[in-house]
C-alpha atoms as a PDB file:
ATOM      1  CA  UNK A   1     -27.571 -29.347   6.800  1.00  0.00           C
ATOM      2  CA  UNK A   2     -24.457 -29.155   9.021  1.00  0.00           C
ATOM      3  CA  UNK A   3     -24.495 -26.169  11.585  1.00  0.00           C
ATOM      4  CA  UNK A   4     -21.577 -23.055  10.244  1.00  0.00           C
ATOM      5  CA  UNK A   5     -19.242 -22.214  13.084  1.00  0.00           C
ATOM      6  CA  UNK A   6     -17.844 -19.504  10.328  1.00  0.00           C
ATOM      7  CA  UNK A   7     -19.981 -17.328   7.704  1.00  0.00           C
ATOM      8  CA  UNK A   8     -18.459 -16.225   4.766  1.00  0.00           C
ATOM      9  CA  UNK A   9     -18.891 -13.181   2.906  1.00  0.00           C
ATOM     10  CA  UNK A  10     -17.705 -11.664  -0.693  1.00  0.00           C
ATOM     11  CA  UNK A  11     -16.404  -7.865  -0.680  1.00  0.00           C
ATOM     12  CA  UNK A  12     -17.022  -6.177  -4.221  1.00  0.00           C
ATOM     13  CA  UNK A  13     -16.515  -8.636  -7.174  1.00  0.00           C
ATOM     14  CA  UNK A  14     -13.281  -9.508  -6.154  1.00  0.00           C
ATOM     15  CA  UNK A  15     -13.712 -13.355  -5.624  1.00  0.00           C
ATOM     16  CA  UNK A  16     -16.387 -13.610  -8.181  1.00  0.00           C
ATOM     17  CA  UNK A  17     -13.561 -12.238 -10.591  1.00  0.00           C
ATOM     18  CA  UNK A  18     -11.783 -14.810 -10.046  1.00  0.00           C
ATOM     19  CA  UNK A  19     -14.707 -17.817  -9.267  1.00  0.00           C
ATOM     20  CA  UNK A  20     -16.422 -17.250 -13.016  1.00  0.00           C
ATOM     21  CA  UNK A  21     -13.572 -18.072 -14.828  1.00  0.00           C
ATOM     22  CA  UNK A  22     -13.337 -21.841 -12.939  1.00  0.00           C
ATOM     23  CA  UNK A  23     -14.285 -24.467 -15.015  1.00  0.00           C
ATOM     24  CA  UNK A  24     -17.167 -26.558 -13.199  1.00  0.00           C
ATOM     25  CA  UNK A  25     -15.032 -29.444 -11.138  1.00  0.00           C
ATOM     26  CA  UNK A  26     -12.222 -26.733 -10.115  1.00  0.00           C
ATOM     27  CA  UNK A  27     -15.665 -24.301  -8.788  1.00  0.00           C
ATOM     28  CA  UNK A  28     -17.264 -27.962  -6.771  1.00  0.00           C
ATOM     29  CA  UNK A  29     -13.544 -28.046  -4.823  1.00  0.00           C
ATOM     30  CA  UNK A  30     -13.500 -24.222  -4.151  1.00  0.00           C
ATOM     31  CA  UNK A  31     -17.040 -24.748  -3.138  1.00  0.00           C
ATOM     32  CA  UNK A  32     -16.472 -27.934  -0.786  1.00  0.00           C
ATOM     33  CA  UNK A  33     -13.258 -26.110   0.702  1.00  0.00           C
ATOM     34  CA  UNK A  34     -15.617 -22.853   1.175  1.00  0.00           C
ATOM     35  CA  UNK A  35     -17.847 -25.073   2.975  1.00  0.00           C
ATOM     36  CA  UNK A  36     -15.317 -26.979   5.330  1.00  0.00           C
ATOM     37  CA  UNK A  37     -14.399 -23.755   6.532  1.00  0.00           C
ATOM     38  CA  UNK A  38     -17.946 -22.731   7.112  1.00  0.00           C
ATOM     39  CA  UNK A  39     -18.656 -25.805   9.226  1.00  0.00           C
ATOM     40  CA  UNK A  40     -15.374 -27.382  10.688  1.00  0.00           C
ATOM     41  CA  UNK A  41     -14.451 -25.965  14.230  1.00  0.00           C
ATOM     42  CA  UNK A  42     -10.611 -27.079  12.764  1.00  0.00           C
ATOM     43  CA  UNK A  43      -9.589 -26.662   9.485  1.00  0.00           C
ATOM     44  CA  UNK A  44      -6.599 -28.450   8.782  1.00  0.00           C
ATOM     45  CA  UNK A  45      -4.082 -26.251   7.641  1.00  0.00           C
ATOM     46  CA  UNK A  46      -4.019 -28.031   3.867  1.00  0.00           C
ATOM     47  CA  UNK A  47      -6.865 -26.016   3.477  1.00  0.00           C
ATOM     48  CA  UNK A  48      -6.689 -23.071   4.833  1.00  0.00           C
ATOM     49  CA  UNK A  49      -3.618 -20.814   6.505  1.00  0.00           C
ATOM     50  CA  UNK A  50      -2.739 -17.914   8.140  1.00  0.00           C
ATOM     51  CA  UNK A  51       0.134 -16.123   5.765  1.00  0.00           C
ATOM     52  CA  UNK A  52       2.837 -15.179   7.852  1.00  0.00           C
ATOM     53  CA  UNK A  53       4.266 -11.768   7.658  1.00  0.00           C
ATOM     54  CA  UNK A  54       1.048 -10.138   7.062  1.00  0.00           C
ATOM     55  CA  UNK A  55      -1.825  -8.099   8.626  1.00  0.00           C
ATOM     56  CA  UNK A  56      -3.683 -11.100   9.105  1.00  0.00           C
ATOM     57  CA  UNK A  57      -4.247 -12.338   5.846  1.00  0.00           C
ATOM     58  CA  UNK A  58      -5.537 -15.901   5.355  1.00  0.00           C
ATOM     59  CA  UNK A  59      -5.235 -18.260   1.763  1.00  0.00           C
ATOM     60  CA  UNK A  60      -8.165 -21.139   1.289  1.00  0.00           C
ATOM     61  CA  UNK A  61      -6.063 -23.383  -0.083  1.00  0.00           C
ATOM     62  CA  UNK A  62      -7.804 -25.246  -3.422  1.00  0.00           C
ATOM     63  CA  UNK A  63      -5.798 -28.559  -5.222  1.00  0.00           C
ATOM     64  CA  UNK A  64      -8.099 -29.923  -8.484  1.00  0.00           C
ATOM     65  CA  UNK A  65      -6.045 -32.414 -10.917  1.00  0.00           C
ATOM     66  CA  UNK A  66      -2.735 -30.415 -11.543  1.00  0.00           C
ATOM     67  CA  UNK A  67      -3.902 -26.875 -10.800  1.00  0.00           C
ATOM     68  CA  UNK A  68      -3.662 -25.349  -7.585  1.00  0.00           C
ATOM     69  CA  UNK A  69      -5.564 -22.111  -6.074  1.00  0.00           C
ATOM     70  CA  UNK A  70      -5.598 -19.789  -3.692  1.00  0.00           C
ATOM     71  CA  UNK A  71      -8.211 -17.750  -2.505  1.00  0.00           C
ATOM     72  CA  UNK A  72      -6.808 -14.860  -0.039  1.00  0.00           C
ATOM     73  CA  UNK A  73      -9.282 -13.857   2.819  1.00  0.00           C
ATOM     74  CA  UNK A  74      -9.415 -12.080   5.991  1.00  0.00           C
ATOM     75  CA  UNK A  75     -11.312 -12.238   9.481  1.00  0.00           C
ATOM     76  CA  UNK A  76     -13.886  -9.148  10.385  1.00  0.00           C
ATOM     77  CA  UNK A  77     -14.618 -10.550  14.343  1.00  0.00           C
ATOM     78  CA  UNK A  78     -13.894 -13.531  15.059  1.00  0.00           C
ATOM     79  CA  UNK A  79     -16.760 -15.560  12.754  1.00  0.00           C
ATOM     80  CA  UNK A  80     -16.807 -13.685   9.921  1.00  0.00           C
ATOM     81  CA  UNK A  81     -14.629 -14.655   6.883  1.00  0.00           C
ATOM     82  CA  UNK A  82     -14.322 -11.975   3.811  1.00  0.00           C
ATOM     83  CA  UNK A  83     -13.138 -13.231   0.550  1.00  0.00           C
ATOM     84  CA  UNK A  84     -10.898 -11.366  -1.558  1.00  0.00           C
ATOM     85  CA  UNK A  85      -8.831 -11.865  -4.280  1.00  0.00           C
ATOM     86  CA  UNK A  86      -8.396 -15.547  -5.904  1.00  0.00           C
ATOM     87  CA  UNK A  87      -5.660 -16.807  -8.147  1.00  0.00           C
ATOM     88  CA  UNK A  88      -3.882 -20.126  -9.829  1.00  0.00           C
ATOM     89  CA  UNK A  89      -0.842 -20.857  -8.064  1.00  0.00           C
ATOM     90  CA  UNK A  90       1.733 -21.341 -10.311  1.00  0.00           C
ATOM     91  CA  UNK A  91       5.209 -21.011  -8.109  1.00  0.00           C
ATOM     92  CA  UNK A  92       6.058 -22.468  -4.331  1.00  0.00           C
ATOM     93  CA  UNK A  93       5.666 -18.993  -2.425  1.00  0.00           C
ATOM     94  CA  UNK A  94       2.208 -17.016  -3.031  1.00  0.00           C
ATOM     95  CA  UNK A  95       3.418 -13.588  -5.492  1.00  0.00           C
ATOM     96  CA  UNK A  96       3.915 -10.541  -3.158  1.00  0.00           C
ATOM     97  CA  UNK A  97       1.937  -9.107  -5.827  1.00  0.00           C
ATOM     98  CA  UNK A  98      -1.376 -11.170  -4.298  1.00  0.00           C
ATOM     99  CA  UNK A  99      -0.391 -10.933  -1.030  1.00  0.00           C
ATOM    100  CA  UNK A 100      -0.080  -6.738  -1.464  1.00  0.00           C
ATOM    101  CA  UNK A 101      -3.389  -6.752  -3.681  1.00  0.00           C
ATOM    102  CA  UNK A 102      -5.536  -8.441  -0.553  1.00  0.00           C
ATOM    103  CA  UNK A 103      -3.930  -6.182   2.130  1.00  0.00           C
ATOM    104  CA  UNK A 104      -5.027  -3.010  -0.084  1.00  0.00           C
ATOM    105  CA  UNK A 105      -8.561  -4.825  -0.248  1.00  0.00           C
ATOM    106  CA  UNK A 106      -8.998  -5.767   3.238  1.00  0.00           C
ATOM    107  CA  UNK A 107      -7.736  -1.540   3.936  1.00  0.00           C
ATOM    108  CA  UNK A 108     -10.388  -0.395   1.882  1.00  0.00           C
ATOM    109  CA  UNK A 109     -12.821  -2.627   3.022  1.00  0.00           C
ATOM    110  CA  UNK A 110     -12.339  -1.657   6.720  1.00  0.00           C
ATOM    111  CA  UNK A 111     -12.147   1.873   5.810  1.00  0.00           C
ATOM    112  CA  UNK A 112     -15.418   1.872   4.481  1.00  0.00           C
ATOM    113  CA  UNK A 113     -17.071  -0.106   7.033  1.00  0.00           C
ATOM    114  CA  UNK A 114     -16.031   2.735   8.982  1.00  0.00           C
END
């Protein structure tokens, strides 16, 4: 078993919202991507990307076949990844929608870690 220079976590159901409703090969592709994150000192940034114009929100970045995902995350330190909200991307630029969604997560979950 390879060494994890990042640990990531889940916050509420969020993820697993999204995750369940993968059919098996799409969940093995979130899964490896999860794990190259976990255990690659660089990611390259096909797989994972800091979205600009936010509060430092990050999207795992998932191709299977003709479907593409994104999983939005954040950082909590500097090892610690929290997954939030996932979704099929269907259009070039991730929805605002998504993008406001994870920043309300990532609010709450800092305000109750508090």
């Amino acid at each position: 078993m390879v060494d994890k220079i990042r640990n990531v976590n889940l916050y509420k159901s969020y993820f697993k919202d999204f995750y369940i409703k993968l059919d098996k090969k799409s969940k093995a592709k979130v899964d490896w991507t999860i794990q190259l994150i976990e255990t690659q000192e660089y990611v390259p940034i096909e797989y994972f990307k800091k979205l600009a114009g936010t509060d430092g929100i990050w999207e795992i970045r998932v191709k299977h076949s003709s479907n593409a995902y994104r999983i939005l995350c954040f950082f909590d330190g500097g090892k610690l990844i929290v997954l939030e909200n996932g979704f099929r991307k269907k259009t070039q630029n991730t929805p605002k929608s998504e993008i406001e969604k994870a920043e309300r997560i990532k609010k709450q979950y800092f305000d109750e870690k508090e």
